[in-house]
PDB file of N, CA and C in Angstrom:
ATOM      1  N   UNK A   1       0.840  -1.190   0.000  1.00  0.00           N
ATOM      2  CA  UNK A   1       0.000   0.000   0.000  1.00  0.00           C
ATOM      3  C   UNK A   1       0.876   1.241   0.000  1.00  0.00           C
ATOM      4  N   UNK A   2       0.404   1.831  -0.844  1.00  0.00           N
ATOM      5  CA  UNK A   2       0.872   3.129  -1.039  1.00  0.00           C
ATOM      6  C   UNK A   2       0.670   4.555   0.539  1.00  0.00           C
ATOM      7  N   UNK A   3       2.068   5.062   0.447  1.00  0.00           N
ATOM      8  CA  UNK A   3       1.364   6.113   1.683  1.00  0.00           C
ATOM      9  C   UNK A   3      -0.104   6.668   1.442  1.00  0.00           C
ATOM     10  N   UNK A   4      -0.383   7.238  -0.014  1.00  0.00           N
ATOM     11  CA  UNK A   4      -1.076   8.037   0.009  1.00  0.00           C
ATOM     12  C   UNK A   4      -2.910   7.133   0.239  1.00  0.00           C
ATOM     13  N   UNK A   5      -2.413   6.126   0.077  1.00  0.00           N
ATOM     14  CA  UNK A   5      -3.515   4.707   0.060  1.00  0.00           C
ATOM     15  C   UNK A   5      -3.592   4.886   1.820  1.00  0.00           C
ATOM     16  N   UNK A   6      -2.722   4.888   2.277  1.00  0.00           N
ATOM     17  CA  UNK A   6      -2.678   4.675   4.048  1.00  0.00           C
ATOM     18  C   UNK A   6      -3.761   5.907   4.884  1.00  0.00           C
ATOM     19  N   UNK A   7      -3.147   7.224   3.914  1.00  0.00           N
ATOM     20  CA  UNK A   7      -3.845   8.295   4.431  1.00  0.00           C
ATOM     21  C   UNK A   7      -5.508   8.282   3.962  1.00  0.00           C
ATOM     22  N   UNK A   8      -5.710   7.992   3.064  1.00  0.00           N
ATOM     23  CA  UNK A   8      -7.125   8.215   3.271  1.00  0.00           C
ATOM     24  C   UNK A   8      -7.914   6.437   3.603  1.00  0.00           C
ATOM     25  N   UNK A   9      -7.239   5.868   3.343  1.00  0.00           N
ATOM     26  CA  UNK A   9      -8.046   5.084   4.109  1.00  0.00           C
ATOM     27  C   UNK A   9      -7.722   5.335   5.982  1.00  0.00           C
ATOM     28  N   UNK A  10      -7.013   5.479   6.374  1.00  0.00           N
ATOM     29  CA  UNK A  10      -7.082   6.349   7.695  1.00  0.00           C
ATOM     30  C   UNK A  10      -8.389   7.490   8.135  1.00  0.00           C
ATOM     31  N   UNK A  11      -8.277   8.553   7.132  1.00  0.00           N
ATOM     32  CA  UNK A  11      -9.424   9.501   7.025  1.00  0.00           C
ATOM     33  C   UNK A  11     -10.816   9.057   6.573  1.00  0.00           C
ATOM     34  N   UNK A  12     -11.053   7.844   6.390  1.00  0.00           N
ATOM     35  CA  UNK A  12     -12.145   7.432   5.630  1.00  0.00           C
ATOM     36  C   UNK A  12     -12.322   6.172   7.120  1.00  0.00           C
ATOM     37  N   UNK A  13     -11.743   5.519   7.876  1.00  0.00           N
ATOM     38  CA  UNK A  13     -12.244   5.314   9.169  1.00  0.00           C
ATOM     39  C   UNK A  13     -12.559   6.650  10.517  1.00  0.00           C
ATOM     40  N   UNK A  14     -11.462   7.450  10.187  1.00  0.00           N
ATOM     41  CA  UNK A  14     -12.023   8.308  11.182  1.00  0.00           C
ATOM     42  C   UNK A  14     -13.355   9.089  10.510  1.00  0.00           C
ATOM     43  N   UNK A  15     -13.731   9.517   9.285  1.00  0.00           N
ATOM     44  CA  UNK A  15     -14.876   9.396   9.487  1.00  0.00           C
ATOM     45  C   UNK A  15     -15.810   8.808   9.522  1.00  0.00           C
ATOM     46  N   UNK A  16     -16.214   7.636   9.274  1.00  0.00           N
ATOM     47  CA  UNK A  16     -17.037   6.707  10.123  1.00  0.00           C
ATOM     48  C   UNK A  16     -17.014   6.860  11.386  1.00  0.00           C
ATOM     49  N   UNK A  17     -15.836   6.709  12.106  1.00  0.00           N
ATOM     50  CA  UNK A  17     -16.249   6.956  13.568  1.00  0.00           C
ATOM     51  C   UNK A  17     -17.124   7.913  14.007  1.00  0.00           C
ATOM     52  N   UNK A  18     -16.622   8.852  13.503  1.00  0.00           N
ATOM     53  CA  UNK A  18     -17.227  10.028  13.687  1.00  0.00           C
ATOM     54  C   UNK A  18     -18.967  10.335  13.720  1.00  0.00           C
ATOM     55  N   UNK A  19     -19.037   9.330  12.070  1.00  0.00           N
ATOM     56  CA  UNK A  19     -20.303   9.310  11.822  1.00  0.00           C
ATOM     57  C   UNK A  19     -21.801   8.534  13.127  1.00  0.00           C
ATOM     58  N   UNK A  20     -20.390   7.505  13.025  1.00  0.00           N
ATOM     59  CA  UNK A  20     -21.406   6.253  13.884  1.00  0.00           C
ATOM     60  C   UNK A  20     -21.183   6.961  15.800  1.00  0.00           C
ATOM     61  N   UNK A  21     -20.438   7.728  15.935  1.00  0.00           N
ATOM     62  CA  UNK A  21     -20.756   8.547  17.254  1.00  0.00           C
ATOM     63  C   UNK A  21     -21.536   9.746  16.977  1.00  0.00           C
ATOM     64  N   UNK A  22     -21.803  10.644  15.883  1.00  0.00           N
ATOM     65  CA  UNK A  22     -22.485  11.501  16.024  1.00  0.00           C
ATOM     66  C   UNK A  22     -24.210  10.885  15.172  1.00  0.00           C
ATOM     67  N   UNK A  23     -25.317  10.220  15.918  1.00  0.00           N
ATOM     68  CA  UNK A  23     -25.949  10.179  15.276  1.00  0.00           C
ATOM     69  C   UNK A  23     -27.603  10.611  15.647  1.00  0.00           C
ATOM     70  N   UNK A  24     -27.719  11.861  16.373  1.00  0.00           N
ATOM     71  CA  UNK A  24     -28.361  12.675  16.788  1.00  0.00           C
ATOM     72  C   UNK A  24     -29.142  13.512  15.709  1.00  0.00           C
ATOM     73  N   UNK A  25     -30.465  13.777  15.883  1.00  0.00           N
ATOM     74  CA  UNK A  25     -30.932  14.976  14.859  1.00  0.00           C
ATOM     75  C   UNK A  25     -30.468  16.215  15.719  1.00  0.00           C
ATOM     76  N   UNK A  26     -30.206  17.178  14.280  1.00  0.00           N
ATOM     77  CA  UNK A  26     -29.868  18.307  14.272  1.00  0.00           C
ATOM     78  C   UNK A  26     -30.608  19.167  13.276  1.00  0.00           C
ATOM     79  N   UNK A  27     -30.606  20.645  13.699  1.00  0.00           N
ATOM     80  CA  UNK A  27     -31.686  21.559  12.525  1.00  0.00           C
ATOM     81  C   UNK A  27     -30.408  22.487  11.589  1.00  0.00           C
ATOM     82  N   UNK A  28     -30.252  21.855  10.385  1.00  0.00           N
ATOM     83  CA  UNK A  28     -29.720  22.944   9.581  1.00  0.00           C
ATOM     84  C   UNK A  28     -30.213  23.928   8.944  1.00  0.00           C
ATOM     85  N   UNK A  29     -30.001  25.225   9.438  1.00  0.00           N
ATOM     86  CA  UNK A  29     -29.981  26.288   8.488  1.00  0.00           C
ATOM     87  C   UNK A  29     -29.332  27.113   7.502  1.00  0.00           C
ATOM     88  N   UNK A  30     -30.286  27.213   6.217  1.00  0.00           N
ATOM     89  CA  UNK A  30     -29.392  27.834   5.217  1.00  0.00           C
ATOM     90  C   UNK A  30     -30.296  28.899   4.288  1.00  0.00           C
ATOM     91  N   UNK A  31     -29.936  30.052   4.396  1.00  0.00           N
ATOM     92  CA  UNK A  31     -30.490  30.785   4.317  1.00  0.00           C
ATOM     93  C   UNK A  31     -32.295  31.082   4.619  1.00  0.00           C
ATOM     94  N   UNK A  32     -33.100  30.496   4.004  1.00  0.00           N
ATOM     95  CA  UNK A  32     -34.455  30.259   3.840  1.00  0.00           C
ATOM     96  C   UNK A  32     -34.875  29.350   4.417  1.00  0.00           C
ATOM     97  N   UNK A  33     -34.255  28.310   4.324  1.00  0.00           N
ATOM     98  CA  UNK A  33     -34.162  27.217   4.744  1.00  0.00           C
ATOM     99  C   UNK A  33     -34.055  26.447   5.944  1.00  0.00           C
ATOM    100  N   UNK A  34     -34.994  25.527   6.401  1.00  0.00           N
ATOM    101  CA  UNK A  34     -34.724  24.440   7.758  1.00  0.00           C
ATOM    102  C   UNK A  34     -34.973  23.461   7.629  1.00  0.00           C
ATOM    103  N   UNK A  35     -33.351  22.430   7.667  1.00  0.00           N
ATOM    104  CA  UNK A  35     -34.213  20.988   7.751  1.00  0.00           C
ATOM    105  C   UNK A  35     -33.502  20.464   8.754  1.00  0.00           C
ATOM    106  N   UNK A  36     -34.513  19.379   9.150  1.00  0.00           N
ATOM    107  CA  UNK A  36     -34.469  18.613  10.573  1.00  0.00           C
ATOM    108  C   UNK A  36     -33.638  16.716   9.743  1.00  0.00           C
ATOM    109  N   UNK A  37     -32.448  17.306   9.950  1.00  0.00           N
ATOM    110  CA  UNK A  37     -31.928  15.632   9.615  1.00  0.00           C
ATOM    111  C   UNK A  37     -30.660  14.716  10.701  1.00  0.00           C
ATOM    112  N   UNK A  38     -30.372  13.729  10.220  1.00  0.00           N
ATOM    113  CA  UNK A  38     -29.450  13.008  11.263  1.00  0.00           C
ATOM    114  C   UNK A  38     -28.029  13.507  11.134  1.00  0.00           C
ATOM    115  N   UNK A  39     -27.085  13.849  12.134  1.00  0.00           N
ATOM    116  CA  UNK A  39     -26.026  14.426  12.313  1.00  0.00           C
ATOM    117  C   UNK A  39     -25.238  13.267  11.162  1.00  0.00           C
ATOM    118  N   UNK A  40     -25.519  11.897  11.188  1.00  0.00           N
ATOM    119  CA  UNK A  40     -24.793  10.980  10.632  1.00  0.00           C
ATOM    120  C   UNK A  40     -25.357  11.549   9.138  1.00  0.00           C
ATOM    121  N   UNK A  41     -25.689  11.618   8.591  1.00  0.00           N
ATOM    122  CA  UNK A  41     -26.279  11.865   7.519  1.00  0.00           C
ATOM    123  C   UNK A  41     -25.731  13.264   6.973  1.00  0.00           C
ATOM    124  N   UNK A  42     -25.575  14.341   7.664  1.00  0.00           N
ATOM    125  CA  UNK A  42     -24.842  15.614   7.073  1.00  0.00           C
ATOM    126  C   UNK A  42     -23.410  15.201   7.443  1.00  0.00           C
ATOM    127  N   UNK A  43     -22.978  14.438   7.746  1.00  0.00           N
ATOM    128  CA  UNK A  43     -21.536  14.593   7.829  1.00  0.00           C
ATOM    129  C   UNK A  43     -20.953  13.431   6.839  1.00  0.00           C
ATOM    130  N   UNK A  44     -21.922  12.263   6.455  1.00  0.00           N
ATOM    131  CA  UNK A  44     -21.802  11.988   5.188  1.00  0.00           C
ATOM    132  C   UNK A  44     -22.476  12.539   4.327  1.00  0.00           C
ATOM    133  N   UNK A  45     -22.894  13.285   4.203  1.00  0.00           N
ATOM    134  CA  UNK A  45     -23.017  14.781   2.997  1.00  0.00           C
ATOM    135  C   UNK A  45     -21.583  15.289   2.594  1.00  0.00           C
ATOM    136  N   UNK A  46     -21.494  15.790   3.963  1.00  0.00           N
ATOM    137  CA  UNK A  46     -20.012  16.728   3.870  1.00  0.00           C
ATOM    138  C   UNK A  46     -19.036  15.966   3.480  1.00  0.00           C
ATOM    139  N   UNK A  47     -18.553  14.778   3.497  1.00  0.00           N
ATOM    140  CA  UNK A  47     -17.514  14.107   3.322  1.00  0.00           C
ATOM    141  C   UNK A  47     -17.498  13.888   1.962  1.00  0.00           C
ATOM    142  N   UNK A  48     -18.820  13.425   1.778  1.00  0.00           N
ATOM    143  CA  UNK A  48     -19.134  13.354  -0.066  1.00  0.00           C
ATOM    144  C   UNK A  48     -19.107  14.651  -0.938  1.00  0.00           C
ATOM    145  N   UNK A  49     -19.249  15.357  -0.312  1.00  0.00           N
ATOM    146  CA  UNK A  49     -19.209  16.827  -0.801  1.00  0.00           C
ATOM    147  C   UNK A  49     -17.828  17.607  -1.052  1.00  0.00           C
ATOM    148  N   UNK A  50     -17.050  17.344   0.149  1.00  0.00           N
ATOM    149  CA  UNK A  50     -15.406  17.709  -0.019  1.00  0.00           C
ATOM    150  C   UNK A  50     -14.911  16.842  -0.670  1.00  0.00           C
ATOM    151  N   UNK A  51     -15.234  15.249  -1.150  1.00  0.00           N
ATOM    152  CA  UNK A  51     -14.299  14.615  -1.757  1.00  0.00           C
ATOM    153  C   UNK A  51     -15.046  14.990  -3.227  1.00  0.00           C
ATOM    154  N   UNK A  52     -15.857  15.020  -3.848  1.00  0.00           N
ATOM    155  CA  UNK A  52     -16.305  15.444  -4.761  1.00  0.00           C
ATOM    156  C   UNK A  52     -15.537  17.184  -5.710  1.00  0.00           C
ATOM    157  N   UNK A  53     -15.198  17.828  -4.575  1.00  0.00           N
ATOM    158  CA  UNK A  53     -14.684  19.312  -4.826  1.00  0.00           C
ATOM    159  C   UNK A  53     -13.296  18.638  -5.499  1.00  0.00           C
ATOM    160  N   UNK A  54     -12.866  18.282  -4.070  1.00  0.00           N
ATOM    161  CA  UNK A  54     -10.993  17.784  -4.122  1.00  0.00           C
ATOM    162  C   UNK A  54     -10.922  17.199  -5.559  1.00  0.00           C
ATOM    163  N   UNK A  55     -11.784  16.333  -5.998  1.00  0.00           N
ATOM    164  CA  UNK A  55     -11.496  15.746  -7.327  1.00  0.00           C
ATOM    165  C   UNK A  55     -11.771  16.460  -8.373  1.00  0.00           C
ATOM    166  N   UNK A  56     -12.477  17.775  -8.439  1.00  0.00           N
ATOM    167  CA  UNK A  56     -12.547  18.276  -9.058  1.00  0.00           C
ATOM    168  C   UNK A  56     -11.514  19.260  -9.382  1.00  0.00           C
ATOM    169  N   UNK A  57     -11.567  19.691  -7.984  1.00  0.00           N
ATOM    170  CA  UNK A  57      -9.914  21.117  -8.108  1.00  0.00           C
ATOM    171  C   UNK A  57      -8.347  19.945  -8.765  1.00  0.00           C
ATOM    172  N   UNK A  58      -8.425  18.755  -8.076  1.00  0.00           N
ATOM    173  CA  UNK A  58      -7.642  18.341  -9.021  1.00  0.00           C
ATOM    174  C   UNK A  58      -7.491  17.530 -10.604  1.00  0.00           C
ATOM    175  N   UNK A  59      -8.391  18.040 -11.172  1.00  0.00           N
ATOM    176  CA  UNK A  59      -9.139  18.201 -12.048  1.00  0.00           C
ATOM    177  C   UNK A  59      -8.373  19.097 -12.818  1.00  0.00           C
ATOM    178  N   UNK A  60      -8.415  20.703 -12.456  1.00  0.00           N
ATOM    179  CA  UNK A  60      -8.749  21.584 -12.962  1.00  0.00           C
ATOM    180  C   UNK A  60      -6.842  21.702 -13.197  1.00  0.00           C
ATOM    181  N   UNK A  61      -6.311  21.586 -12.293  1.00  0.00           N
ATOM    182  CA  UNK A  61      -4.581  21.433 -11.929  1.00  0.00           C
ATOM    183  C   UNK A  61      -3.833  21.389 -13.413  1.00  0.00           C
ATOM    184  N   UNK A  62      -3.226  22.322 -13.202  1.00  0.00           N
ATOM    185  CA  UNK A  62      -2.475  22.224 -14.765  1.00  0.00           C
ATOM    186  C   UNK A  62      -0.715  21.238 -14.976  1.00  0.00           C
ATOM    187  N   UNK A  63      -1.332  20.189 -15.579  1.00  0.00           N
ATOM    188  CA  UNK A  63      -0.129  19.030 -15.126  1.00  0.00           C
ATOM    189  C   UNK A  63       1.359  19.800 -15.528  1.00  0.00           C
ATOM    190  N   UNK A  64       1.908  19.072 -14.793  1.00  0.00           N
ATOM    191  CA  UNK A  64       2.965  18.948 -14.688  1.00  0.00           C
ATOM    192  C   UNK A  64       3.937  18.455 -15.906  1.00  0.00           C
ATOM    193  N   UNK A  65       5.129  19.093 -16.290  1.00  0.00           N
ATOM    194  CA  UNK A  65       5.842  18.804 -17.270  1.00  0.00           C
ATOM    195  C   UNK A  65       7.017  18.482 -17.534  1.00  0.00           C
ATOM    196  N   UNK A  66       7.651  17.618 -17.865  1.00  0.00           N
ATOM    197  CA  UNK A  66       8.803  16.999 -17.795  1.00  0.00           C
ATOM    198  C   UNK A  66       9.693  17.943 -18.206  1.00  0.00           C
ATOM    199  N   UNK A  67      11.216  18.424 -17.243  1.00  0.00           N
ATOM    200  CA  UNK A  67      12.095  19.658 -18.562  1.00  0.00           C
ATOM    201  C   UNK A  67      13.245  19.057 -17.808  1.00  0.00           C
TER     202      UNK A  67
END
């Protein structure tokens, strides 16, 4: 396994933990908006949401060139 294999599978148990200890309703607000959902549930939002960006910004990354 690769380091970079080590690190997110590392970050990808700590959030589970995270998930499976926070699993309480909570009220999010956003602008107009209120919804009543499970803490476990927005924080796998968020996780899906930042890894979704990350792949995108590196995406956008202007490669690298051999000189």
């Amino acid at each position: 396994m690769s380091f970079r294999q080590v690190v997110v599978a590392l970050l990808v148990l700590l959030v589970v933990v995270l998930m499976i200890q926070n699993a309480g309703v909570v009220s999010v607000r956003f602008l107009f908006w209120r919804v009543d959902m499970s803490l476990f549930i927005l924080i796998l939002l968020s996780a899906l949401l930042g890894g979704v960006v990350g792949y995108f910004v590196k995406l956008r990354r202007p490669k690298k060139t051999a000189s």
